[in-house]
N, C-alpha and C. Protein backbone atom coordinates (compact mmCIF):
# COMPACT_ATOMS: atom_id res chain seq x y z
N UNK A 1 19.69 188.79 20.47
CA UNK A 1 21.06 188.96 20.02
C UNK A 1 21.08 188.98 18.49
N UNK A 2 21.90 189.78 18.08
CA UNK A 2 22.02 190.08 16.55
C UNK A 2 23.42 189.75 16.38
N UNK A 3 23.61 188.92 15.46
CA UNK A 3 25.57 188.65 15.08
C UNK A 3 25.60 189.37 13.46
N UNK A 4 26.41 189.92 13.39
CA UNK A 4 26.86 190.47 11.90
C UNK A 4 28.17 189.59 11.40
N UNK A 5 28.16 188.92 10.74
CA UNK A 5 29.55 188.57 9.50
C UNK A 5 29.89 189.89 8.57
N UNK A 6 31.07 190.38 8.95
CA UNK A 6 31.21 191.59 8.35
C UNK A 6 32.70 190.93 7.51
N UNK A 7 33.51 191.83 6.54
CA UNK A 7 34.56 192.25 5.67
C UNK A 7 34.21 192.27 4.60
N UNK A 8 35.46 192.10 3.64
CA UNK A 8 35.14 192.38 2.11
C UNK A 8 34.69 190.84 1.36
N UNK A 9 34.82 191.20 0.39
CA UNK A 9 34.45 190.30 -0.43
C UNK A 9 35.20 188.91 -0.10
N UNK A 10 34.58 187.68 -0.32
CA UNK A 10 35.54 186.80 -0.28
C UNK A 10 36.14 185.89 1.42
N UNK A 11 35.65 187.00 2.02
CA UNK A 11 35.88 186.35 3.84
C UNK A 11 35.69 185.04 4.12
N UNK A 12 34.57 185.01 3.17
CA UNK A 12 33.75 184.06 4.18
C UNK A 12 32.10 184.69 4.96
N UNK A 13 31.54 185.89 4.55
CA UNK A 13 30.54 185.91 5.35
C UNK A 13 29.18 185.15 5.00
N UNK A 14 29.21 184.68 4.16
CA UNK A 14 27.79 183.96 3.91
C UNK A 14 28.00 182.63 4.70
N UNK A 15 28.68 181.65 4.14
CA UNK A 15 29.13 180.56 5.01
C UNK A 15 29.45 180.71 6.29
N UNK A 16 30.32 181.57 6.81
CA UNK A 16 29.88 181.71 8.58
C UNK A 16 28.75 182.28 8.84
N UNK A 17 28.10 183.06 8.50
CA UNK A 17 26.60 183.53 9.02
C UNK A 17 25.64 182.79 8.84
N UNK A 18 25.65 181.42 8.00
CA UNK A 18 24.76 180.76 7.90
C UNK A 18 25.42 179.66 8.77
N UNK A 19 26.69 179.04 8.66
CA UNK A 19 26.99 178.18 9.73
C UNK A 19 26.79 178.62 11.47
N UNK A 20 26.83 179.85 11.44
CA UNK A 20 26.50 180.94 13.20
C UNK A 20 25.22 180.38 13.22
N UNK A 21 24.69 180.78 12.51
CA UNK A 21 22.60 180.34 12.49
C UNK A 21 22.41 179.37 12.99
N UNK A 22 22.90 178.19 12.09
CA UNK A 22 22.93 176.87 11.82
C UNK A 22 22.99 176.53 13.75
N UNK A 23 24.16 176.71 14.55
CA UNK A 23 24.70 176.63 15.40
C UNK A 23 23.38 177.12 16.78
N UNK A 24 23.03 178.45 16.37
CA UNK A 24 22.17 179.10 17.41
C UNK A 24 20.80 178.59 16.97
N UNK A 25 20.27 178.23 15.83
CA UNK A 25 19.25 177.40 15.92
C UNK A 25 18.24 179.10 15.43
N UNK A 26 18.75 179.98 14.73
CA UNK A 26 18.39 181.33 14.00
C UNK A 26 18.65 181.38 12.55
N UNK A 27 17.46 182.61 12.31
CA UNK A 27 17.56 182.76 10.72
C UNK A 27 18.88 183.10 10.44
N UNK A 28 18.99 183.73 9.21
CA UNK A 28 20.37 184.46 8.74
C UNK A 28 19.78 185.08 7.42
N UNK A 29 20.43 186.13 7.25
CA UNK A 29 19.78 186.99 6.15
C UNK A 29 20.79 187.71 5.54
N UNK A 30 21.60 187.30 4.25
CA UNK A 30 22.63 188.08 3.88
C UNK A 30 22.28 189.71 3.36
N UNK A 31 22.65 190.41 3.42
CA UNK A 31 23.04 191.50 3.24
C UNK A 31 22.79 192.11 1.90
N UNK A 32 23.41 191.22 1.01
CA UNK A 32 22.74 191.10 -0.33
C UNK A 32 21.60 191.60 -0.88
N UNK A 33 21.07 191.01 -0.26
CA UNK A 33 19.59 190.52 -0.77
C UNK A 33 18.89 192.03 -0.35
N UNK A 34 19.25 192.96 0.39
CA UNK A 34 18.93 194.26 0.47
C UNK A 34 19.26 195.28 -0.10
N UNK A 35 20.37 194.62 -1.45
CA UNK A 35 20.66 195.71 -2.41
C UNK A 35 19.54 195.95 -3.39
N UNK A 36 19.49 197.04 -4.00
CA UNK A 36 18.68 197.84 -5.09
C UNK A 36 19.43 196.98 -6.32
N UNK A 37 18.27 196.51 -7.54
CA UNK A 37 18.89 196.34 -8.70
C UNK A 37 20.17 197.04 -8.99
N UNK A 38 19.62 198.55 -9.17
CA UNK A 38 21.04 199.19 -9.48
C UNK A 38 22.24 198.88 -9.06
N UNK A 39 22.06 198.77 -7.58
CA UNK A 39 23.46 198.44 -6.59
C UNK A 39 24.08 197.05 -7.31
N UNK A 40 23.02 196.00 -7.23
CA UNK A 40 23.90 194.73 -7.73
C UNK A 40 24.31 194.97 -9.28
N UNK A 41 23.72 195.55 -10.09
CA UNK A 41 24.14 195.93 -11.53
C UNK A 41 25.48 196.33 -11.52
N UNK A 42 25.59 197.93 -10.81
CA UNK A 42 26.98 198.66 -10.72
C UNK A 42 27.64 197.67 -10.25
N UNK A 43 27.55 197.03 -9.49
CA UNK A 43 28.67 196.36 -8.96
C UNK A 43 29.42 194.56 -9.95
N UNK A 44 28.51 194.23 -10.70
CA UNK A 44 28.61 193.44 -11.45
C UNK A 44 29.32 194.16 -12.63
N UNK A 45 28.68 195.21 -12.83
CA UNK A 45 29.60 195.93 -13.88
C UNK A 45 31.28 196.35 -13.34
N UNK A 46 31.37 196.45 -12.51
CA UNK A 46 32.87 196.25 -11.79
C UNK A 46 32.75 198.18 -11.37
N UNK A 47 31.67 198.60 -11.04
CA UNK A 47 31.79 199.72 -10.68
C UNK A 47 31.44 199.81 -9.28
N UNK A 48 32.55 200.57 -8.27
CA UNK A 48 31.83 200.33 -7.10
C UNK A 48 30.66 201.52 -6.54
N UNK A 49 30.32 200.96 -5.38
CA UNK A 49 29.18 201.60 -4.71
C UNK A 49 29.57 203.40 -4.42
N UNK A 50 28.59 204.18 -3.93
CA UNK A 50 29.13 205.30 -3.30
C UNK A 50 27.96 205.09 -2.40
N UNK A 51 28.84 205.88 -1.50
CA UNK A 51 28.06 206.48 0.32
C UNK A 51 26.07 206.20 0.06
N UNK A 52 26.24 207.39 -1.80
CA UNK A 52 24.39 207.74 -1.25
C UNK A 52 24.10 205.90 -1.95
N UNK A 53 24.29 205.14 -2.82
CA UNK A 53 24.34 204.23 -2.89
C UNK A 53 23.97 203.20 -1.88
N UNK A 54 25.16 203.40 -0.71
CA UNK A 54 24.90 202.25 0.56
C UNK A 54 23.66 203.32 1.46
N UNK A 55 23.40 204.26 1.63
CA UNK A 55 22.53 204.78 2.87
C UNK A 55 20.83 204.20 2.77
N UNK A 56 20.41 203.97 1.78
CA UNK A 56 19.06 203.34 1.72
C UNK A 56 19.24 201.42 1.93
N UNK A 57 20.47 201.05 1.49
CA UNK A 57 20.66 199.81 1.75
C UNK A 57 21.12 199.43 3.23
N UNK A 58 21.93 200.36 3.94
CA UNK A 58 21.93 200.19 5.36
C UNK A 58 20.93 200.32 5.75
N UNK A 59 19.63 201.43 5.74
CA UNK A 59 18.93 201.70 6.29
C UNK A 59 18.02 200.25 6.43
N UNK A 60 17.81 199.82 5.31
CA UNK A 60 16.89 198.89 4.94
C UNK A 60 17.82 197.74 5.40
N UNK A 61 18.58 197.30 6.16
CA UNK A 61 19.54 196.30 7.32
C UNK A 61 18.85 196.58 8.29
N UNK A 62 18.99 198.26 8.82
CA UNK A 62 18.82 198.27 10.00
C UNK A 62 17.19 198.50 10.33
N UNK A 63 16.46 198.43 9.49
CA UNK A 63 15.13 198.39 10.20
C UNK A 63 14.98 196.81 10.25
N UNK A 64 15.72 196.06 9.17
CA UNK A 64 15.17 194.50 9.35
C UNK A 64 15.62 194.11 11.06
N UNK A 65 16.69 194.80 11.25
CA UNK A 65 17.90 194.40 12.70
C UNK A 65 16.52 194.78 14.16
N UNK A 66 15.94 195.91 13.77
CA UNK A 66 14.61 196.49 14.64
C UNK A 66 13.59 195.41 14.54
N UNK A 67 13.35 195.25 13.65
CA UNK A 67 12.06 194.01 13.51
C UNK A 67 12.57 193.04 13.85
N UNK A 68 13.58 192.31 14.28
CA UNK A 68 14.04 190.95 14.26
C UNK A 68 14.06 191.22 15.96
N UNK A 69 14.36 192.21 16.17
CA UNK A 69 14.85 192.72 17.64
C UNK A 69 13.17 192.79 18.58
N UNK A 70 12.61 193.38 17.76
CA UNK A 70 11.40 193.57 17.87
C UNK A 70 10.36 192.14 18.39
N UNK A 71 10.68 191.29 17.79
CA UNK A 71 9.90 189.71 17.57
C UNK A 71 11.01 189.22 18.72
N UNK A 72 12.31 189.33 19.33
CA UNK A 72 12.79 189.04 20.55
C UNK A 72 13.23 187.68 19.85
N UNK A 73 14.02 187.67 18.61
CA UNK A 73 14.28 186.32 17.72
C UNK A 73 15.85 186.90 17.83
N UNK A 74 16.51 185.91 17.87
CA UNK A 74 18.27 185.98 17.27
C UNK A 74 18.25 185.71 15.69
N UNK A 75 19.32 186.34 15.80
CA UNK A 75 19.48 186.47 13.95
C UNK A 75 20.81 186.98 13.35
N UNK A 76 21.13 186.15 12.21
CA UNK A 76 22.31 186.04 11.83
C UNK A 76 22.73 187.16 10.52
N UNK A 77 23.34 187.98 10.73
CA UNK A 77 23.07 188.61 9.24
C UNK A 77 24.72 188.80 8.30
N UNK A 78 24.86 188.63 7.40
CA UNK A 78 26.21 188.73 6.87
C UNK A 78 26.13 190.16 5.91
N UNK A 79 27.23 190.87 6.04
CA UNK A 79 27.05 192.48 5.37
C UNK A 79 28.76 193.23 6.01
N UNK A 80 29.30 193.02 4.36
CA UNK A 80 30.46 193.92 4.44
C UNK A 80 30.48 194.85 5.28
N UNK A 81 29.86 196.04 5.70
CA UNK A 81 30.09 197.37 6.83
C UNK A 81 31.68 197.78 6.84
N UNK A 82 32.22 198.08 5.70
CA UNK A 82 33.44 198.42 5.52
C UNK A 82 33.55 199.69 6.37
N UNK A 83 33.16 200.65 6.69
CA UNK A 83 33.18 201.67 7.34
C UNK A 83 32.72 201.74 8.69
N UNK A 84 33.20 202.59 9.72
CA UNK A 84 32.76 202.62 10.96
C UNK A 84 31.34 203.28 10.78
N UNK A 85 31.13 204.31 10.12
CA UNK A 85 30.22 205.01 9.77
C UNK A 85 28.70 204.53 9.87
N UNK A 86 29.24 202.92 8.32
CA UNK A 86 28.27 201.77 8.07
C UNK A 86 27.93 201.18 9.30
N UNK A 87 28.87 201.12 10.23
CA UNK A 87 28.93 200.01 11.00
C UNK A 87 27.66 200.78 12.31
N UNK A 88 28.16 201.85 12.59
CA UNK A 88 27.19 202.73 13.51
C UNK A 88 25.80 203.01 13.00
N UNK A 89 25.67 202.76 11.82
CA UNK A 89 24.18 203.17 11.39
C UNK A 89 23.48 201.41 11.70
N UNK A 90 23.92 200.39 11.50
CA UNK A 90 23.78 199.33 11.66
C UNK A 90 23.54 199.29 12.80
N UNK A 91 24.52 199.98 13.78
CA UNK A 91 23.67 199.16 15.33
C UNK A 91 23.32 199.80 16.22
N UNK A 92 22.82 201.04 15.40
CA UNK A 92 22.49 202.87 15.97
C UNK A 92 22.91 202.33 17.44
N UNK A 93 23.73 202.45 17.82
CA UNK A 93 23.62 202.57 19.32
C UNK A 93 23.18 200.84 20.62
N UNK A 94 22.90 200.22 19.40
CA UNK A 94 22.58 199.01 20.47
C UNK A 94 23.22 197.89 20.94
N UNK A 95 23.58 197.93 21.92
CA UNK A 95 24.70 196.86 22.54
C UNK A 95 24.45 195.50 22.18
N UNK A 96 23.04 195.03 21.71
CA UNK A 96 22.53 193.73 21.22
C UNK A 96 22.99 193.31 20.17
N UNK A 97 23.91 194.18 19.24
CA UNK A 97 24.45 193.87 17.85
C UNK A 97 26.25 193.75 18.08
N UNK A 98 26.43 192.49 17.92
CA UNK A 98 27.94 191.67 17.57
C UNK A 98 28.45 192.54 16.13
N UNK A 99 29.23 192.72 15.87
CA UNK A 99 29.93 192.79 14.48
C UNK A 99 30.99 191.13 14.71
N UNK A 100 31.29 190.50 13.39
CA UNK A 100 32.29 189.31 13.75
C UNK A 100 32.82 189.88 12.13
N UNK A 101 34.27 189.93 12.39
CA UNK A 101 35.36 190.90 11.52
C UNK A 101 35.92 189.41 10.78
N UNK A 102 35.90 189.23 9.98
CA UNK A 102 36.32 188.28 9.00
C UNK A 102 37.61 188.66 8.52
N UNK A 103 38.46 188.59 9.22
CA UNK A 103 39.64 188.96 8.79
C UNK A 103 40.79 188.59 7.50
N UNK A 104 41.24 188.82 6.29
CA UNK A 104 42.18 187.75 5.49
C UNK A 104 43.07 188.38 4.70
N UNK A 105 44.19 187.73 4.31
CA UNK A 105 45.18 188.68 3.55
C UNK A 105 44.54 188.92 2.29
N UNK A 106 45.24 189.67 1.48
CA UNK A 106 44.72 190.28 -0.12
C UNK A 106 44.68 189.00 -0.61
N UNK A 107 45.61 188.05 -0.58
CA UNK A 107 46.54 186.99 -1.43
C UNK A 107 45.13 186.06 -1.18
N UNK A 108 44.62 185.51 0.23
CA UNK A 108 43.83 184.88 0.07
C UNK A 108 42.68 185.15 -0.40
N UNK A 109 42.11 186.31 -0.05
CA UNK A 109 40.51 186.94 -0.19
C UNK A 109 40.96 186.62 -1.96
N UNK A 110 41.93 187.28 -2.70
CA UNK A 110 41.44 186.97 -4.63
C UNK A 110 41.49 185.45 -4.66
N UNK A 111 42.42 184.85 -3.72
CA UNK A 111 42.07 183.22 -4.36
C UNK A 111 40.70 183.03 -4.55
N UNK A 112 40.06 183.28 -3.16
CA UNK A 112 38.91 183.23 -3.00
C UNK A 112 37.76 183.17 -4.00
N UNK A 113 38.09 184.37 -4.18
CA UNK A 113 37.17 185.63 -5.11
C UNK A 113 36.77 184.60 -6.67
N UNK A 114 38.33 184.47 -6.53
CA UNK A 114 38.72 183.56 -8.39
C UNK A 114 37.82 182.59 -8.58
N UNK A 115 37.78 181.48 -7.60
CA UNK A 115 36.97 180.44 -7.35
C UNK A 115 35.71 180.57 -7.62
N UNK A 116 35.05 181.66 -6.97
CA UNK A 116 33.61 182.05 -6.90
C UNK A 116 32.82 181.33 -7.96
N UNK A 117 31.47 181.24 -7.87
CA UNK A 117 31.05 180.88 -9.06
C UNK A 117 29.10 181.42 -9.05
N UNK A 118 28.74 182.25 -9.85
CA UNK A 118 27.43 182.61 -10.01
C UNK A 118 27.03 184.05 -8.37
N UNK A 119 28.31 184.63 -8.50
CA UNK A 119 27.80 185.61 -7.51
C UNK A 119 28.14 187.11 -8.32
N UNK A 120 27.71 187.79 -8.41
CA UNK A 120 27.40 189.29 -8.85
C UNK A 120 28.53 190.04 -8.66
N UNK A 121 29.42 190.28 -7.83
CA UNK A 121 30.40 190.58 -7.37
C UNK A 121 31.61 190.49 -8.68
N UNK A 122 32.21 191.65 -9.03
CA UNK A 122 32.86 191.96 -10.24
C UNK A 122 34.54 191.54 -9.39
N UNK A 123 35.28 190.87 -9.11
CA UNK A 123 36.55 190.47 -8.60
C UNK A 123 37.27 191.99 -8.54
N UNK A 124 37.37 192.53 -9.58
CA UNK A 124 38.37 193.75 -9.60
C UNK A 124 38.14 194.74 -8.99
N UNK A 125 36.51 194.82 -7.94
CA UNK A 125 36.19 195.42 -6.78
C UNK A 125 37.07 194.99 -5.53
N UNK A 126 37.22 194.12 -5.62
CA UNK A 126 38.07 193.64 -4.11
C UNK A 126 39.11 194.66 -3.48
N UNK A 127 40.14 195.20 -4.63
CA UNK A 127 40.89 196.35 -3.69
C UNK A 127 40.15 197.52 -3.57
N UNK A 128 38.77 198.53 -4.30
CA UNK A 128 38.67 199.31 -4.12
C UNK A 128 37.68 198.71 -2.66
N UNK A 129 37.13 197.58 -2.36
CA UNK A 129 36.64 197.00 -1.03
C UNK A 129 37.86 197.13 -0.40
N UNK A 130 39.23 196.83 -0.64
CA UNK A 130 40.03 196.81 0.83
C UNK A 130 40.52 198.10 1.22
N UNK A 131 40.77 199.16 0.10
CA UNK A 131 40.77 200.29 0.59
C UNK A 131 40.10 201.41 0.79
N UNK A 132 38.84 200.90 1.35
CA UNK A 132 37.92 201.35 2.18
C UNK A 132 37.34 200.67 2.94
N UNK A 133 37.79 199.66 3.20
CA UNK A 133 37.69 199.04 4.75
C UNK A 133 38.23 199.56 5.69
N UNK A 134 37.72 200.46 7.09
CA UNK A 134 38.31 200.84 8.29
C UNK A 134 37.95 199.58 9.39
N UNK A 135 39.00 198.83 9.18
CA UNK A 135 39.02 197.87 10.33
C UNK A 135 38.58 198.13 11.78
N UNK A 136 37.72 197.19 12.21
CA UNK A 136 37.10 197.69 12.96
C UNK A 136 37.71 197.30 14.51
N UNK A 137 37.88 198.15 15.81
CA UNK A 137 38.70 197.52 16.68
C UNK A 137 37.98 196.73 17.51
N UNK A 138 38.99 196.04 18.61
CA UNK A 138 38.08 195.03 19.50
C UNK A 138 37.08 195.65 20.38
N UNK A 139 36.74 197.40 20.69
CA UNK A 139 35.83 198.09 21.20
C UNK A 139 34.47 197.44 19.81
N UNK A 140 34.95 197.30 18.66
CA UNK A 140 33.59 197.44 17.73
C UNK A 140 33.04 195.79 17.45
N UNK A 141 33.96 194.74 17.38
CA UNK A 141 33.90 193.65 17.27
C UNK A 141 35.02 192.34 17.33
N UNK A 142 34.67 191.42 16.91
CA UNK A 142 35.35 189.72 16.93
C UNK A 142 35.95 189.89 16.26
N UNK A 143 37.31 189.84 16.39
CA UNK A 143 38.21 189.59 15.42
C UNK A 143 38.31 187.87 14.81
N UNK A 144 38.63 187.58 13.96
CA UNK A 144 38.51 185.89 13.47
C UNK A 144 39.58 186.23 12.46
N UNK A 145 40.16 185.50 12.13
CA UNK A 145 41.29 184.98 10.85
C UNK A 145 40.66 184.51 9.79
N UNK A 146 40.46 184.37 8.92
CA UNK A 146 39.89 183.61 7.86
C UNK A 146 40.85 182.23 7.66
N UNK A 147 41.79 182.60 7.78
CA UNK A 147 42.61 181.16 7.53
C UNK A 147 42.15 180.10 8.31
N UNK A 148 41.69 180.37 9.76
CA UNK A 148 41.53 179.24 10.25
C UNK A 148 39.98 178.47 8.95
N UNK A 149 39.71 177.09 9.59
CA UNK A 149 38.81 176.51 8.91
C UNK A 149 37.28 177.03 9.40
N UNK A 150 36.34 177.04 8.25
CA UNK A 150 34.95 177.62 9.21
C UNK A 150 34.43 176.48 10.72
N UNK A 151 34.88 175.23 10.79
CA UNK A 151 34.40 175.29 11.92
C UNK A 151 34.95 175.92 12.83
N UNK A 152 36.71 176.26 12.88
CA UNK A 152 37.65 176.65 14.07
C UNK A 152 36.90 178.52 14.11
N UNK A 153 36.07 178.76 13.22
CA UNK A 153 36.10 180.41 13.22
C UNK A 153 34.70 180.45 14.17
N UNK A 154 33.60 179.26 13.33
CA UNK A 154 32.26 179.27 14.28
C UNK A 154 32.84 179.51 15.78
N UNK A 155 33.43 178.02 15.99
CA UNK A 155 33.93 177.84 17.47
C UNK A 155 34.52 179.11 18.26
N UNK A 156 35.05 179.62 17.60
CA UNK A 156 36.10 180.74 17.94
C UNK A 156 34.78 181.92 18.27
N UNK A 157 33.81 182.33 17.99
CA UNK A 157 33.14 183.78 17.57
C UNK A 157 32.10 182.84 18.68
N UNK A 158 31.45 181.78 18.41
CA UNK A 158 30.58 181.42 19.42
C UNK A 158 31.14 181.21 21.21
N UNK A 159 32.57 180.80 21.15
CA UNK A 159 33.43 181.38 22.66
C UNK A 159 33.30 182.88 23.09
N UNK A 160 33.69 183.32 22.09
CA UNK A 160 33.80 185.13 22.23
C UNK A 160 32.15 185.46 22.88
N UNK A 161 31.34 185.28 21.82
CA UNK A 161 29.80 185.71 22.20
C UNK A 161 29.54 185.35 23.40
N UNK A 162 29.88 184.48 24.35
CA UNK A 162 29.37 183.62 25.52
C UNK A 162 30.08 184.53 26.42
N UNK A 163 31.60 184.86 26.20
CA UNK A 163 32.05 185.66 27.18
C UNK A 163 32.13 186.90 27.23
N UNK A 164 31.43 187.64 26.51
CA UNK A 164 30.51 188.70 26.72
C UNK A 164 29.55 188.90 27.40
């Protein structure tokens, strides 16, 4: 089983994908960490990504998602997938991959954002992240609230997964 922490900036996906882990007793591997210098540069510079930008960084998700799949290990991974597009190259086709939709208003995600402290992420990306987010439906994944607290969201996404 593969779980994704997906939305924009600010959700919450590092802290639930590592609290999901935490829970299933699996790695977790943010998303991040598969960007190209450049990618985290532009984006620190408050410039956002384009398409050819994300296609070597999805790619390089989804072969880790094959190898993890591969070794017959569960694994937690956190990664915006603002697009359905993103989201289909991510789980080419395999029913073994969860998306969990981090859902939150604008108002909260900048509180959020404001707070931050020592992450790469330029704040004044956040709306060109929300308007290109295609929300994804309950055919694609977990819906969750962000408002609730991260344990009520674990609890909530680890019910969902079981009754699947």
């Amino acid at each position: 089983m593969i779980l994704i922490a997906m939305g924009v900036s600010g959700c919450g996906k590092t802290t639930i994908g590592e609290m999901l882990a935490e829970r299933l007793h699996c790695d977790f591997a943010d998303a991040d960490s598969f960007h190209s210098q450049a990618n985290k540069e532009k984006m620190h510079n408050g410039i956002p990504l384009t398409d050819e930008d994300r296609w070597p960084w999805l790619n390089a998700i989804r072969a880790s998602i094959v190898e993890k799949q591969a070794s017959g290990t569960v694994h937690v991974y956190a990664c915006s997938a603002l697009k359905r597009v993103y989201r289909d190259i991510l789980r080419d086709g395999d029913k073994d991959v969860t998306f969990v939709y981090l859902k939150g208003t604008p108002e909260l995600l900048r509180e959020r954002i404001k707070t931050r402290k020592g992450h790469f992420f330029d704040p004044a990306l956040l709306q060109s992240q929300l308007d290109t987010l295609e929300p994804p439906g309950p055919d694609e994944a977990i819906e969750v609230d962000i408002a609730l607290s991260p344990e009520e969201i674990v609890d909530k996404v680890l019910q969902e997964v079981k009754a699947r």
